[in-house]
N, C-alpha and C. Protein backbone atom coordinates (compact mmCIF):
# COMPACT_ATOMS: atom_id res chain seq x y z
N UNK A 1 159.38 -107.58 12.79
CA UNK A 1 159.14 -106.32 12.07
C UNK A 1 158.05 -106.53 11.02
N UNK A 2 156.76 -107.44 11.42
CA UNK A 2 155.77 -107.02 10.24
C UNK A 2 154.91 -106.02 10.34
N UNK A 3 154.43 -105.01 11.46
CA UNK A 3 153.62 -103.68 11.51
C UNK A 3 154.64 -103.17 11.75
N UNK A 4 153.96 -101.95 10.52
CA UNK A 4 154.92 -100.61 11.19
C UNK A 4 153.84 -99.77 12.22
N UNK A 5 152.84 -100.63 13.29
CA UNK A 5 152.15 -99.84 13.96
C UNK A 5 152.80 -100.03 15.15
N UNK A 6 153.92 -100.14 15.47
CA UNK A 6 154.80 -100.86 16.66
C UNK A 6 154.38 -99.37 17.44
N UNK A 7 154.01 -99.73 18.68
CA UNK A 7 154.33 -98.52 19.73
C UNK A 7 156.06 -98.05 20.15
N UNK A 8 156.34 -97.10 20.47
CA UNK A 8 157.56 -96.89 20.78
C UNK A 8 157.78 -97.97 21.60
N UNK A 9 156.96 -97.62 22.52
CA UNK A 9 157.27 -98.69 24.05
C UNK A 9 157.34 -100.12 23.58
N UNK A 10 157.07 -100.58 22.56
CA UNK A 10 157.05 -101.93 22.04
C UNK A 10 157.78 -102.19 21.60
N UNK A 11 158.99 -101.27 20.86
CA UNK A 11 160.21 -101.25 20.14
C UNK A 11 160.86 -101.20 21.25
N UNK A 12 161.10 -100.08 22.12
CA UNK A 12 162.08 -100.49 22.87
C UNK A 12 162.34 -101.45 23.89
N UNK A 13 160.83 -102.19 24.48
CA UNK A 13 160.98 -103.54 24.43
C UNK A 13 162.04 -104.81 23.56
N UNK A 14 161.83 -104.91 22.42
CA UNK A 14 162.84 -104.98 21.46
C UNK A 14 163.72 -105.24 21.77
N UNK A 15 164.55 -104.03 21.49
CA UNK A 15 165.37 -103.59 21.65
C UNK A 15 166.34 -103.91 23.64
N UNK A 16 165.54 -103.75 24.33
CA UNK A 16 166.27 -104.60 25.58
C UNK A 16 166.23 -106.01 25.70
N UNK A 17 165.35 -106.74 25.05
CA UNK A 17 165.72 -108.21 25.15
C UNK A 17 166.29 -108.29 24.07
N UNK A 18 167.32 -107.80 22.83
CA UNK A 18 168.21 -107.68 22.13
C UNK A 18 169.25 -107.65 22.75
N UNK A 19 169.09 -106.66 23.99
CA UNK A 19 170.41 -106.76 24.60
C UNK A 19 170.84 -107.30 25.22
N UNK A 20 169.59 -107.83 26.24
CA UNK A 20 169.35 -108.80 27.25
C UNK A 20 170.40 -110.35 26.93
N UNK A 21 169.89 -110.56 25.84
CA UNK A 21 170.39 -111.71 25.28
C UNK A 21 171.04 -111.86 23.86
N UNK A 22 171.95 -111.21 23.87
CA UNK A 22 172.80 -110.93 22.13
C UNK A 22 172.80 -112.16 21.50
N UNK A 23 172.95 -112.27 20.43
CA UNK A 23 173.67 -113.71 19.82
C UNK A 23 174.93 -114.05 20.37
């Protein structure tokens, strides 16, 4: 999280290998 110029599509990228692989 250092740009807040993140594309959506780049966040929700993110956001599925978050899920992909939880702690």
């Amino acid at each position: 999280m250092g740009s807040v110029n993140q594309s959506p599509t780049e966040l929700l990228l993110h956001f599925m290998a978050l899920y992909s692989c939880p702690l």
